[in-house]
PDB file of N, CA and C in Angstrom:
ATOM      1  N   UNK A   1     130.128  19.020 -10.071  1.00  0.00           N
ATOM      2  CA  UNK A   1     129.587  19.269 -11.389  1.00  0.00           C
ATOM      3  C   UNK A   1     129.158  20.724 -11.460  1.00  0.00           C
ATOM      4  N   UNK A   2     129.562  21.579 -12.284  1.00  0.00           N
ATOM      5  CA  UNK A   2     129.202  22.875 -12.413  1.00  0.00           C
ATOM      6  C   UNK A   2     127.907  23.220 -13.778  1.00  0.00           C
ATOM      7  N   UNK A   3     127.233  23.360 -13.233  1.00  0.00           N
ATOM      8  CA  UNK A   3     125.880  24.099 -14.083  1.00  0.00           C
ATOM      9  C   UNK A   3     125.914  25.400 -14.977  1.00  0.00           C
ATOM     10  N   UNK A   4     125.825  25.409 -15.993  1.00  0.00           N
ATOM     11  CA  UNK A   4     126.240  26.684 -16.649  1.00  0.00           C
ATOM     12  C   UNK A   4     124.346  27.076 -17.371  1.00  0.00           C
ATOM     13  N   UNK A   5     123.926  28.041 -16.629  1.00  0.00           N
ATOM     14  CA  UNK A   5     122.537  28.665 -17.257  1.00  0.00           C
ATOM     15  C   UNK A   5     123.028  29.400 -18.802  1.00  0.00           C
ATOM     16  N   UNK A   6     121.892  29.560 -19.532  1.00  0.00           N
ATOM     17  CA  UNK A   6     122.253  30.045 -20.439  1.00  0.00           C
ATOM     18  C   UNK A   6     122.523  32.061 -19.945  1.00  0.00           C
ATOM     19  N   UNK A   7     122.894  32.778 -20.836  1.00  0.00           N
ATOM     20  CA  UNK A   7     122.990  33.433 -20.843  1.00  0.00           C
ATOM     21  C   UNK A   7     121.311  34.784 -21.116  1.00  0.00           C
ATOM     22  N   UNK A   8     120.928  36.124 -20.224  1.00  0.00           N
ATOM     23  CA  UNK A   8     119.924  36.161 -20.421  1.00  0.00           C
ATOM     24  C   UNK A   8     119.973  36.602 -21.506  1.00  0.00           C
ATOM     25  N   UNK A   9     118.726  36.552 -22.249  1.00  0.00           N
ATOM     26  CA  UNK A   9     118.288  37.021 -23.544  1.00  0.00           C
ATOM     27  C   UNK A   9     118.118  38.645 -23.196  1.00  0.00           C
ATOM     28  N   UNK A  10     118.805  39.470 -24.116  1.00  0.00           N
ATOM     29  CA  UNK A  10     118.523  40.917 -24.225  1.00  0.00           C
ATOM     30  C   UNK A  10     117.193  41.158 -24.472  1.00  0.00           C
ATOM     31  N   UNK A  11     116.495  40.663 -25.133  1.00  0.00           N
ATOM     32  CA  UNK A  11     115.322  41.176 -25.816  1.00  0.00           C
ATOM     33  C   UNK A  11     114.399  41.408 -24.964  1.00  0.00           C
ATOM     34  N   UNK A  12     114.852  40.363 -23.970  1.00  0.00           N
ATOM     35  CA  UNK A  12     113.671  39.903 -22.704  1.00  0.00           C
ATOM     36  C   UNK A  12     113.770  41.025 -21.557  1.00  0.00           C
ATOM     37  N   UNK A  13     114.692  41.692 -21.514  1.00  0.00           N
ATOM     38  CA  UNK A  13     114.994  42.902 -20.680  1.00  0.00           C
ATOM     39  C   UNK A  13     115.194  43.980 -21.761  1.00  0.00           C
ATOM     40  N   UNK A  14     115.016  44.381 -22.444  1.00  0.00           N
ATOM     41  CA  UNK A  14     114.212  45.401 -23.631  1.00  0.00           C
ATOM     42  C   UNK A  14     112.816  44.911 -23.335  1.00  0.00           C
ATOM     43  N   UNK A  15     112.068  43.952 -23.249  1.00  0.00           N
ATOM     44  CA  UNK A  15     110.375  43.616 -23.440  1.00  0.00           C
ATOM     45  C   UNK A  15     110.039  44.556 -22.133  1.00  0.00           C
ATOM     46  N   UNK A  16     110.455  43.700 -21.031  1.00  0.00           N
ATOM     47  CA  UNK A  16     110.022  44.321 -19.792  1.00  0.00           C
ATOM     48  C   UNK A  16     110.596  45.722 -19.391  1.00  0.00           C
ATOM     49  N   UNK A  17     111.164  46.147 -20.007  1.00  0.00           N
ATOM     50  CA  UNK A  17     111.500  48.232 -20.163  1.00  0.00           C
ATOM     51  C   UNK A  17     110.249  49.187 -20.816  1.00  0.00           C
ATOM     52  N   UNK A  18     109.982  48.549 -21.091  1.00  0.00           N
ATOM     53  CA  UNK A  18     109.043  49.157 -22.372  1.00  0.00           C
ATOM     54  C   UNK A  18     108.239  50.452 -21.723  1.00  0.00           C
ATOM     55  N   UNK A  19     108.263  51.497 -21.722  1.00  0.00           N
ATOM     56  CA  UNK A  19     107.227  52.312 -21.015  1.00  0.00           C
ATOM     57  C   UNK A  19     105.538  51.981 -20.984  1.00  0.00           C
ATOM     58  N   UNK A  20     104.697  52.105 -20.289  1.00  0.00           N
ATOM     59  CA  UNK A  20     102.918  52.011 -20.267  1.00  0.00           C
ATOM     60  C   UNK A  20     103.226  53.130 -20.962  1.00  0.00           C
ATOM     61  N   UNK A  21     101.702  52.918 -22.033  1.00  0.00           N
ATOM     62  CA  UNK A  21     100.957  54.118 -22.379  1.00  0.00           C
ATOM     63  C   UNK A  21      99.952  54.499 -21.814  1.00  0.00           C
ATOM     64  N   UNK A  22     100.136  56.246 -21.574  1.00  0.00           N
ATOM     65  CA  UNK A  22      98.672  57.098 -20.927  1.00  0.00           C
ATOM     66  C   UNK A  22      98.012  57.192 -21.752  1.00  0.00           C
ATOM     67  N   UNK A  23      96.989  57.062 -20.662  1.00  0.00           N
ATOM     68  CA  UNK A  23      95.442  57.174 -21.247  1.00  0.00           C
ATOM     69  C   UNK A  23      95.201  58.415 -22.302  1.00  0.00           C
ATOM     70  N   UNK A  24      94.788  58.209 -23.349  1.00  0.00           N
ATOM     71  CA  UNK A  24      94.600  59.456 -24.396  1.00  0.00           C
ATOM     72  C   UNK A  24      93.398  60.438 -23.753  1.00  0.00           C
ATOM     73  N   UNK A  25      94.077  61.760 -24.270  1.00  0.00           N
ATOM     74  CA  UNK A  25      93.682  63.214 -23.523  1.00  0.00           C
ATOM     75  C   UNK A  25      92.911  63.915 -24.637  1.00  0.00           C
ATOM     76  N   UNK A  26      91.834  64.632 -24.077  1.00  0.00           N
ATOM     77  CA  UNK A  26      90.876  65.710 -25.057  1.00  0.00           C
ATOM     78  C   UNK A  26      92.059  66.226 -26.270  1.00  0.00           C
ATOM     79  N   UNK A  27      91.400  66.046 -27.445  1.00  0.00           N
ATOM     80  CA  UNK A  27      92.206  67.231 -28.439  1.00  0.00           C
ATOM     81  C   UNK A  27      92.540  68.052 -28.374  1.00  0.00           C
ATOM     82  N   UNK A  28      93.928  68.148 -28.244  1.00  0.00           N
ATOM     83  CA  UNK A  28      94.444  69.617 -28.319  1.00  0.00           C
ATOM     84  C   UNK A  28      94.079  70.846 -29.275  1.00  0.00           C
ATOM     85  N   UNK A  29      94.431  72.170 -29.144  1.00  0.00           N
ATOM     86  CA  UNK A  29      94.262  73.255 -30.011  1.00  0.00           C
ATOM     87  C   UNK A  29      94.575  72.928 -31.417  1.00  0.00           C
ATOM     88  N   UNK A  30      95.992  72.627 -31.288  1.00  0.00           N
ATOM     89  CA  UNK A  30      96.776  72.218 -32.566  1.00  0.00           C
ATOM     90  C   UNK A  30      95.830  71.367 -33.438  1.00  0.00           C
ATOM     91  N   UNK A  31      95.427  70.078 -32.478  1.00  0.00           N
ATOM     92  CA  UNK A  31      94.721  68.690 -33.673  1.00  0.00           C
ATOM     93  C   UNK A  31      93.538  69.368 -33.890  1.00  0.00           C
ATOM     94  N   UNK A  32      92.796  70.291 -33.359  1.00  0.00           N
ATOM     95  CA  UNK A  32      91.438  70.985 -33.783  1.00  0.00           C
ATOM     96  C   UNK A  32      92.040  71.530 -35.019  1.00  0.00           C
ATOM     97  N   UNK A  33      92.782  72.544 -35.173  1.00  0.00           N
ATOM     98  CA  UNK A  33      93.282  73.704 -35.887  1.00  0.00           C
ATOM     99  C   UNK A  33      93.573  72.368 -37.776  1.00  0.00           C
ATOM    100  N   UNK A  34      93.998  71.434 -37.198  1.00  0.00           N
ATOM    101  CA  UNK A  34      94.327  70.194 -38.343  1.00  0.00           C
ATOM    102  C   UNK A  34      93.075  69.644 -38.610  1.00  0.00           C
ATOM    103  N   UNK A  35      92.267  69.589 -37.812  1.00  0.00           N
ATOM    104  CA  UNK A  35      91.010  68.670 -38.087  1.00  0.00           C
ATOM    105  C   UNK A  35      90.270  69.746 -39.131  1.00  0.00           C
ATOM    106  N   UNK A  36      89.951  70.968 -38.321  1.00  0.00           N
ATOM    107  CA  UNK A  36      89.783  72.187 -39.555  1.00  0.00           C
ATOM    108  C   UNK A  36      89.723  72.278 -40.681  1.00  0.00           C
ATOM    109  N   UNK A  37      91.448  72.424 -40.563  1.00  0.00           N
ATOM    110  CA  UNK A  37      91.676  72.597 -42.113  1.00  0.00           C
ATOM    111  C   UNK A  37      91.968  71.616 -42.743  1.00  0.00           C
ATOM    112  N   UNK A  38      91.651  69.917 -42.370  1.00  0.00           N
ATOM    113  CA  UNK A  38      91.726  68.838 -43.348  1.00  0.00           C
ATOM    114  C   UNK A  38      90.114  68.679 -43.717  1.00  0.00           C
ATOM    115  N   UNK A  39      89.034  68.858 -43.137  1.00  0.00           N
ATOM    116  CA  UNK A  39      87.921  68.564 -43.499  1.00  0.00           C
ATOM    117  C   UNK A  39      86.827  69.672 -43.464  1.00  0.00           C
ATOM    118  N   UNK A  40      87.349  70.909 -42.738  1.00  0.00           N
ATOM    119  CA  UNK A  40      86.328  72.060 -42.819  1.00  0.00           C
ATOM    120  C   UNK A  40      85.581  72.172 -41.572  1.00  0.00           C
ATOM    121  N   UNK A  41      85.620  73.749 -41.129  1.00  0.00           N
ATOM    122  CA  UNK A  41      84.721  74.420 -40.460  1.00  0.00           C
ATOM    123  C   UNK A  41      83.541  73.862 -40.461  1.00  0.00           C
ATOM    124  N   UNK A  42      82.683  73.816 -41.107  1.00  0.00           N
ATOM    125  CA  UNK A  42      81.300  72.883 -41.030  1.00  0.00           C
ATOM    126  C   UNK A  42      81.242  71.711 -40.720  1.00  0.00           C
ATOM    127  N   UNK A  43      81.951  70.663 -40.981  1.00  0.00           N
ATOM    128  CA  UNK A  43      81.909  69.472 -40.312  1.00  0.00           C
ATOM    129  C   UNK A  43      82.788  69.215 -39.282  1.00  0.00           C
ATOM    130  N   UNK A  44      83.676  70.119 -38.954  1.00  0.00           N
ATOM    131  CA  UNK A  44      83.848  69.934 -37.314  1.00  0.00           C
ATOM    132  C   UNK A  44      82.742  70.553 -36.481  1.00  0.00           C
ATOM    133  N   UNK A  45      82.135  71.338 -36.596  1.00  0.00           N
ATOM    134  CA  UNK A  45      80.919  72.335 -35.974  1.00  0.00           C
ATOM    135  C   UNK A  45      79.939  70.964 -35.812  1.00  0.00           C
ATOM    136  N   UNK A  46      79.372  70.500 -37.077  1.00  0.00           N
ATOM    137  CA  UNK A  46      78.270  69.136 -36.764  1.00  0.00           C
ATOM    138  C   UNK A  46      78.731  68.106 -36.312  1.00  0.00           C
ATOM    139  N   UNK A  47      79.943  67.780 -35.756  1.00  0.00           N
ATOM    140  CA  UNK A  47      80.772  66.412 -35.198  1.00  0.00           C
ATOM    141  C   UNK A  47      80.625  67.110 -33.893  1.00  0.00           C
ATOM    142  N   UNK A  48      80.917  67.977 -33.655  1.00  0.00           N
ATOM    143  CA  UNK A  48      80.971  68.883 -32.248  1.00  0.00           C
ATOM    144  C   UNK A  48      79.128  68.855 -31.681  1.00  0.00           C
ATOM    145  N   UNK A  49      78.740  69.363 -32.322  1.00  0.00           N
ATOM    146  CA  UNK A  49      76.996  69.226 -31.933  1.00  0.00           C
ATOM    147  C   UNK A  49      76.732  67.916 -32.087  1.00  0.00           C
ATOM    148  N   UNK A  50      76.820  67.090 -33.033  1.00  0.00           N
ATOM    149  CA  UNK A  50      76.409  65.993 -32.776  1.00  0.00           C
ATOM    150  C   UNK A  50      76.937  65.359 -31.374  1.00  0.00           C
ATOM    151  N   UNK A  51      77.996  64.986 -30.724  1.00  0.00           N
ATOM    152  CA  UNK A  51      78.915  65.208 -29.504  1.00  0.00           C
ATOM    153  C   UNK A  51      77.930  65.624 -28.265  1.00  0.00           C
ATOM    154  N   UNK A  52      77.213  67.049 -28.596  1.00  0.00           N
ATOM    155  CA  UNK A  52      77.017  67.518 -27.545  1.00  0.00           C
ATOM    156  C   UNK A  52      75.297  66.928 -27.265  1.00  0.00           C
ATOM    157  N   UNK A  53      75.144  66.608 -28.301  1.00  0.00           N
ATOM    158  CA  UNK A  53      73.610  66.033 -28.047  1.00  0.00           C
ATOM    159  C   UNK A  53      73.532  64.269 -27.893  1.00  0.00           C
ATOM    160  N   UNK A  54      74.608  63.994 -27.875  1.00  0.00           N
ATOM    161  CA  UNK A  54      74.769  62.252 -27.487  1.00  0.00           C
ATOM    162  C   UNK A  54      74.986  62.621 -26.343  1.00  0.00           C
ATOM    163  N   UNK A  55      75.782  63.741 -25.796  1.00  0.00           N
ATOM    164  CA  UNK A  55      76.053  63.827 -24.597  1.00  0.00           C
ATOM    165  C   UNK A  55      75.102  63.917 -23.396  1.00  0.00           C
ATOM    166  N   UNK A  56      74.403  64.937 -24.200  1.00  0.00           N
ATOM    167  CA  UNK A  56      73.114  65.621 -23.468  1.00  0.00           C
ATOM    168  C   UNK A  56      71.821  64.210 -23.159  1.00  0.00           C
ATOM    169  N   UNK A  57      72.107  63.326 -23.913  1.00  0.00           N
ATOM    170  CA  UNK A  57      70.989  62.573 -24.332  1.00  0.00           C
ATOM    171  C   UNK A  57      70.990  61.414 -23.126  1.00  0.00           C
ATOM    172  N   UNK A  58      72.409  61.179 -23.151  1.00  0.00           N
ATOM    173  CA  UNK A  58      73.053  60.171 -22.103  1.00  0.00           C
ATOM    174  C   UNK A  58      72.763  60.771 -20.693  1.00  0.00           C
ATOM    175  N   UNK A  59      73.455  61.754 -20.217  1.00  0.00           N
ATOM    176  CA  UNK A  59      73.064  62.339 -19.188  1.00  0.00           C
ATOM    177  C   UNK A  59      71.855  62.733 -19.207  1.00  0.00           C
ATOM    178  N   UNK A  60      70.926  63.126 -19.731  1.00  0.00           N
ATOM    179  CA  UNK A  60      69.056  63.148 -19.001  1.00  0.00           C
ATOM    180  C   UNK A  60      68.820  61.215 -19.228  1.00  0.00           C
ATOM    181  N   UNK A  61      69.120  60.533 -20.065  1.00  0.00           N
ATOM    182  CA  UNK A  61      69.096  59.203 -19.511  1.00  0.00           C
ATOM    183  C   UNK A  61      69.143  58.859 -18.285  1.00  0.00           C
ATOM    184  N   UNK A  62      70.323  58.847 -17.529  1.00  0.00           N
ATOM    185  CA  UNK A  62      71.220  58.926 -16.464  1.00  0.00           C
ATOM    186  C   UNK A  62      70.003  60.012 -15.244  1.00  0.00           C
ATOM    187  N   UNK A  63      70.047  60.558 -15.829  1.00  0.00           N
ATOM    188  CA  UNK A  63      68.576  61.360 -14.619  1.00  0.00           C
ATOM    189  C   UNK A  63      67.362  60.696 -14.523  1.00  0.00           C
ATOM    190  N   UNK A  64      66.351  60.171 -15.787  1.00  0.00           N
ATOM    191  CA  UNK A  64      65.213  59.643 -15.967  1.00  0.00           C
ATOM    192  C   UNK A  64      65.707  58.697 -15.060  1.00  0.00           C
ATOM    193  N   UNK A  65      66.648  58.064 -15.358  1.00  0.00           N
ATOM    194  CA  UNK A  65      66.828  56.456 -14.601  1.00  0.00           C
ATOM    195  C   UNK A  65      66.762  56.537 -12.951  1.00  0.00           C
ATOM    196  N   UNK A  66      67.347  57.709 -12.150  1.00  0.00           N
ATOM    197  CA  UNK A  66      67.187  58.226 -10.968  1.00  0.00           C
ATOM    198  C   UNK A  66      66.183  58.481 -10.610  1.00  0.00           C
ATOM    199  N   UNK A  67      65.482  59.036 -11.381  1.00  0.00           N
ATOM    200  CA  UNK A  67      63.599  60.254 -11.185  1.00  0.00           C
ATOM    201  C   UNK A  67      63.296  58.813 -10.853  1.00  0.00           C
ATOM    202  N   UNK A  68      63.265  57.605 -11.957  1.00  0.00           N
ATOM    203  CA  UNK A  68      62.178  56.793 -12.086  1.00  0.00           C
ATOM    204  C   UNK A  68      62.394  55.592 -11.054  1.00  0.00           C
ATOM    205  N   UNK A  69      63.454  55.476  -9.978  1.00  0.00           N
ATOM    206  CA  UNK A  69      64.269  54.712  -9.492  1.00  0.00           C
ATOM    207  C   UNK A  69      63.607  55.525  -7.908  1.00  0.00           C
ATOM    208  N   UNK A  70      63.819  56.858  -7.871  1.00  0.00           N
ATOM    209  CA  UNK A  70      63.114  57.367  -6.401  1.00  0.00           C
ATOM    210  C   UNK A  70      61.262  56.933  -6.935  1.00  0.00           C
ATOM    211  N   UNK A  71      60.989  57.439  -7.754  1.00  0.00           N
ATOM    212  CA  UNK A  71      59.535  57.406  -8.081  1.00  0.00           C
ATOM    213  C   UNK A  71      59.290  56.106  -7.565  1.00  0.00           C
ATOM    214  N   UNK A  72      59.695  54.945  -7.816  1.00  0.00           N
ATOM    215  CA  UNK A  72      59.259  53.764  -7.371  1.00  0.00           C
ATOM    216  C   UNK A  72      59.183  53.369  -6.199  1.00  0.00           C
ATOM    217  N   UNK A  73      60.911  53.755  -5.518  1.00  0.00           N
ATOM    218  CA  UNK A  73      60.823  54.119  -3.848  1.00  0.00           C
ATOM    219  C   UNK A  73      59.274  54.396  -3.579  1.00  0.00           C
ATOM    220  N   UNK A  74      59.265  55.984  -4.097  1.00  0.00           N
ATOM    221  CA  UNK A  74      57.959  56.304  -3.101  1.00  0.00           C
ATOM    222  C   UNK A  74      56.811  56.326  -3.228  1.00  0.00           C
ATOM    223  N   UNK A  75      56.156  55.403  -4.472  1.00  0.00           N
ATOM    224  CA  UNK A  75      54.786  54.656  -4.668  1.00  0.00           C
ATOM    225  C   UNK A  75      54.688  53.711  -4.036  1.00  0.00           C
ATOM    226  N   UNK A  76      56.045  52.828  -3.645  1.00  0.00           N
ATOM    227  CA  UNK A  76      56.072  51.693  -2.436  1.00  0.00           C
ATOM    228  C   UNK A  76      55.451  52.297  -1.482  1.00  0.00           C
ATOM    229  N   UNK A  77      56.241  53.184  -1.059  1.00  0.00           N
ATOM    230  CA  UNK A  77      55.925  53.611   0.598  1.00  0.00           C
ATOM    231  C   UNK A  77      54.636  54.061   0.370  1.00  0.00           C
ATOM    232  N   UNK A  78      54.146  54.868  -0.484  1.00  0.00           N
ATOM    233  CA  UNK A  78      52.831  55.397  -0.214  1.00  0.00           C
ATOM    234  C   UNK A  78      51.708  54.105  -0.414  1.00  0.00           C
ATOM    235  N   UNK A  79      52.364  53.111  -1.196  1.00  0.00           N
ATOM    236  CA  UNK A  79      51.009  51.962  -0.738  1.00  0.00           C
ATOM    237  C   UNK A  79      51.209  51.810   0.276  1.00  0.00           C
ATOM    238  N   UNK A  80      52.153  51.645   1.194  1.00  0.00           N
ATOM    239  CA  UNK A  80      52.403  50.901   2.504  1.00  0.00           C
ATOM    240  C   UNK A  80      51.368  51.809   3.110  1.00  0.00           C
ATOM    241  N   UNK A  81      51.634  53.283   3.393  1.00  0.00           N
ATOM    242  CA  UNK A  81      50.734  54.047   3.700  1.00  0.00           C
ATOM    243  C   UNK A  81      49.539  54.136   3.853  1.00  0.00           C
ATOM    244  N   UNK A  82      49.398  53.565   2.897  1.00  0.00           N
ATOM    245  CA  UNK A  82      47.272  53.341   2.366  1.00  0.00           C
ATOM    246  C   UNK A  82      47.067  52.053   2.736  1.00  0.00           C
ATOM    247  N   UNK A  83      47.795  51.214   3.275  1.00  0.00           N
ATOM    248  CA  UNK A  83      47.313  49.964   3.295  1.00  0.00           C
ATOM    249  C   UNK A  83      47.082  49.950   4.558  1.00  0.00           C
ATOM    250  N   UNK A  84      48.286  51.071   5.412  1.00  0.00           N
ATOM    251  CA  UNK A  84      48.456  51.284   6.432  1.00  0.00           C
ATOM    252  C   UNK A  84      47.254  51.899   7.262  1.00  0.00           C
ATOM    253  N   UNK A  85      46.731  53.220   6.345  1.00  0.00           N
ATOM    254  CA  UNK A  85      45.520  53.580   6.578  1.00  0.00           C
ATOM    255  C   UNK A  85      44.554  52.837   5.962  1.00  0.00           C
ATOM    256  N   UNK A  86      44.174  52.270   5.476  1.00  0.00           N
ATOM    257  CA  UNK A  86      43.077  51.255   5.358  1.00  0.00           C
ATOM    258  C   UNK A  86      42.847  50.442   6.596  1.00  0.00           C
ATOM    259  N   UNK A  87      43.914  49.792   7.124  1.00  0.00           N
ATOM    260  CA  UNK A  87      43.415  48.945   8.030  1.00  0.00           C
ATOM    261  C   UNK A  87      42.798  49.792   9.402  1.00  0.00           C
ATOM    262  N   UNK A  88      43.864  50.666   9.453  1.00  0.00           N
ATOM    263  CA  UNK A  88      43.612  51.671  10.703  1.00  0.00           C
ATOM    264  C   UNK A  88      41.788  51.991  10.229  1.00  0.00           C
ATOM    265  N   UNK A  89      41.450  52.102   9.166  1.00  0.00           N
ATOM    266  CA  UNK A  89      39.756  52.672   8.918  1.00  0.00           C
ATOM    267  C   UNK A  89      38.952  51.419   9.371  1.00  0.00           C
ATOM    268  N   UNK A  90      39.528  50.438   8.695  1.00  0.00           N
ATOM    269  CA  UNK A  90      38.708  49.177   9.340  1.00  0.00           C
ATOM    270  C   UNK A  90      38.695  49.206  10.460  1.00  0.00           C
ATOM    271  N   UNK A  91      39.465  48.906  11.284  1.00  0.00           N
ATOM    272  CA  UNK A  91      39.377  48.959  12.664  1.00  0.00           C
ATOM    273  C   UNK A  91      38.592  50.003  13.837  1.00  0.00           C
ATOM    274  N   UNK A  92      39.174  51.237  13.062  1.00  0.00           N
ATOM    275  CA  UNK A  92      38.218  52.120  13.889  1.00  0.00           C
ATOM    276  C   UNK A  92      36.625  52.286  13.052  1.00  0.00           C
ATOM    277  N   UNK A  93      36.195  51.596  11.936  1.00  0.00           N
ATOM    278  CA  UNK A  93      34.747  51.094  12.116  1.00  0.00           C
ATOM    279  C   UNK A  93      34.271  50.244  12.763  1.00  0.00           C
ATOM    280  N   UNK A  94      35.215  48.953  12.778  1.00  0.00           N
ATOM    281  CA  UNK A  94      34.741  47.915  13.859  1.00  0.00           C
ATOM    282  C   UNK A  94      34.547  48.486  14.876  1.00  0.00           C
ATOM    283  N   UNK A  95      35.672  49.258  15.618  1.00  0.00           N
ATOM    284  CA  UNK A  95      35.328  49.908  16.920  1.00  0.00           C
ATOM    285  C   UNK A  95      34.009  50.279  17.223  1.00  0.00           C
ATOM    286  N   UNK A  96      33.386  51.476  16.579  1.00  0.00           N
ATOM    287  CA  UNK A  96      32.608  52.494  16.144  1.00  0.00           C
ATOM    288  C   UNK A  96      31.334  51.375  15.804  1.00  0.00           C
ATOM    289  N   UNK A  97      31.375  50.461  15.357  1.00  0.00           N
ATOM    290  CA  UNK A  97      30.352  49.640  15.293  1.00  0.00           C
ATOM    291  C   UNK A  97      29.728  48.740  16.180  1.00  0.00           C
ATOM    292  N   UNK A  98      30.759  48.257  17.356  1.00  0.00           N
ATOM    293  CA  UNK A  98      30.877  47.716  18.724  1.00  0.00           C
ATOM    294  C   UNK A  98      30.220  48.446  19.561  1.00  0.00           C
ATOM    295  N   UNK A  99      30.753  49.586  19.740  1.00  0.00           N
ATOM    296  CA  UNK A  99      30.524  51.129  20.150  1.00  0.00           C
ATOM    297  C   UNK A  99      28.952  51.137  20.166  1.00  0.00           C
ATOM    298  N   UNK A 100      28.339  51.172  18.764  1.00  0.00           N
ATOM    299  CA  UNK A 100      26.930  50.994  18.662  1.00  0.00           C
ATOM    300  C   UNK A 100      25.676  50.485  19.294  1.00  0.00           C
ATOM    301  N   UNK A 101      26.376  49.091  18.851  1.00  0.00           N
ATOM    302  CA  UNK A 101      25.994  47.972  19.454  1.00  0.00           C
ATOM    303  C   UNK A 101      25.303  47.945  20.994  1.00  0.00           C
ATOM    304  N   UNK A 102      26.735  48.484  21.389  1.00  0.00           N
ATOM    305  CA  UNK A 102      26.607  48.467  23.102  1.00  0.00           C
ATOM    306  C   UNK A 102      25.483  49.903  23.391  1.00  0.00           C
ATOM    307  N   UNK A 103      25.968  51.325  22.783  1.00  0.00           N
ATOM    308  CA  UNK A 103      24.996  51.576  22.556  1.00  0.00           C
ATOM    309  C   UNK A 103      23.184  51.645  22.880  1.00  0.00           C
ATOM    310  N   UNK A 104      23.352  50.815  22.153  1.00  0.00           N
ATOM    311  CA  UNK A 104      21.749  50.283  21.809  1.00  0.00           C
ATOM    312  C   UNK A 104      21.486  49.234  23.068  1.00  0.00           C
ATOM    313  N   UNK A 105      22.337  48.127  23.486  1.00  0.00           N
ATOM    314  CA  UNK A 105      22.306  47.679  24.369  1.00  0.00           C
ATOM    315  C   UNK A 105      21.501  48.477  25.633  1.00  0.00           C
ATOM    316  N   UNK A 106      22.406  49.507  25.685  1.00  0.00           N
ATOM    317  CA  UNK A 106      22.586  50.180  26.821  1.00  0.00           C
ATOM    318  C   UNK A 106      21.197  51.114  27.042  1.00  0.00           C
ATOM    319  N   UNK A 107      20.579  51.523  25.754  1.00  0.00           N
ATOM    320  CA  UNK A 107      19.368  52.387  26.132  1.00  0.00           C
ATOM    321  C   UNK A 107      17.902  51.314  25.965  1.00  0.00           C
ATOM    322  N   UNK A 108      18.524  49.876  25.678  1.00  0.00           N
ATOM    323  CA  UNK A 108      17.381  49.134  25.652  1.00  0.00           C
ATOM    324  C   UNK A 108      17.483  48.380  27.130  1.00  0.00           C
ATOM    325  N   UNK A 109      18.278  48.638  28.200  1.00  0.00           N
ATOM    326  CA  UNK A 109      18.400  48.610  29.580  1.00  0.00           C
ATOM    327  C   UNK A 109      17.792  49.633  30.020  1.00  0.00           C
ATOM    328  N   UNK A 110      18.172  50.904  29.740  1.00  0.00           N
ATOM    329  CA  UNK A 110      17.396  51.750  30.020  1.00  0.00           C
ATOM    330  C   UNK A 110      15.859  51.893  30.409  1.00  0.00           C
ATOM    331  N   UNK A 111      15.807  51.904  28.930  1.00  0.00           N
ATOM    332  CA  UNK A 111      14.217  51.473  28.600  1.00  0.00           C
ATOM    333  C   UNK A 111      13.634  50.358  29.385  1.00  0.00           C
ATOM    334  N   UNK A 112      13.907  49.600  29.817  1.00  0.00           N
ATOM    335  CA  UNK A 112      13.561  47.661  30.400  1.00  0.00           C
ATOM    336  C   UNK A 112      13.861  48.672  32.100  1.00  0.00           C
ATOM    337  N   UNK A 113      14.499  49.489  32.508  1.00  0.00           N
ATOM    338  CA  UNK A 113      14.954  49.894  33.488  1.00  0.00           C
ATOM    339  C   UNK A 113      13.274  50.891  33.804  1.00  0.00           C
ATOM    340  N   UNK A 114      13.273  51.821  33.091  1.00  0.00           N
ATOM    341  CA  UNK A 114      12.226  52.642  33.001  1.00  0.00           C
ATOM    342  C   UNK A 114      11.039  52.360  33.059  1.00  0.00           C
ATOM    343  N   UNK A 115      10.701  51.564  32.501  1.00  0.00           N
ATOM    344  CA  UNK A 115       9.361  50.768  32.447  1.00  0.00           C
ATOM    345  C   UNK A 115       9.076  49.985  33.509  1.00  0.00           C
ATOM    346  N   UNK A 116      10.108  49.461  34.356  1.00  0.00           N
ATOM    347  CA  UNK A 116       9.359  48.610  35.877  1.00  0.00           C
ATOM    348  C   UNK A 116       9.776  50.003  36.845  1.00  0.00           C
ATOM    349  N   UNK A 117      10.357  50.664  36.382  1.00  0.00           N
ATOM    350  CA  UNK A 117       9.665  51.715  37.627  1.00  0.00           C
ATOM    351  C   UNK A 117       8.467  52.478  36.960  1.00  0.00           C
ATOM    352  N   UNK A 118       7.965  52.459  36.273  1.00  0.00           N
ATOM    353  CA  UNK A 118       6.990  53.136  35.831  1.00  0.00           C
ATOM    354  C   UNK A 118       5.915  52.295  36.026  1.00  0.00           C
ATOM    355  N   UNK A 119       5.591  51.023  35.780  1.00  0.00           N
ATOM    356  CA  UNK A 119       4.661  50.066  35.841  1.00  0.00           C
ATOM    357  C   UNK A 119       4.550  48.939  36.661  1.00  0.00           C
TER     358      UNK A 119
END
């Protein structure tokens, strides 16, 4: 038994030929020179500034968001820091208060020492 496929469709090999389109490129001289003289020197000038201050606006965005992104980093660390030195203060008062203690201990031996050789 012989199988006969159809024949391919042209269209379908025209579809898949088709060139990609590139990505669209800054305005050329020419389309400025047209944009010009279809709507005027003055409102390409304020389309252009307006442009440059969305631009400007986005990028210091784009910075604040960094500044405020390390800033947080290093209010972390500097609590860690202080918490770090806090405890270190506690401790070396406890010390310093032990310290005392003994201290006092030590010259009320003294004293208890002094007094039976004296009496």
């Amino acid at each position: 038994m012989d199988h006969h496929f159809p024949p391919p469709n042209p269209a379908d090999a025209q579809y898949y030929n088709y060139p990609t389109p590139e990505p669209e490129a800054l305005m050329g001289i020419d389309q400025i020179i047209t944009l010009v003289e279809r709507v005027g020197l003055p409102a390409v000038i304020i389309a252009a500034a307006f442009w440059f201050i969305r631009y400007q606006s986005e990028q210091s965005k784009g910075e604040r968001e960094e500044m405020w992104a390390k800033d947080t980093t290093n209010d972390e660390r500097l609590m860690k820091l202080v918490e770090t030195s806090t405890t270190i203060m506690q401790e070396m008062r406890a010390s310093i208060d032990k310290n005392s203690e003994t201290m006092k201990e030590l010259i009320t031996e003294f004293r208890f020492i002094q007094n039976r050789k004296n009496g």
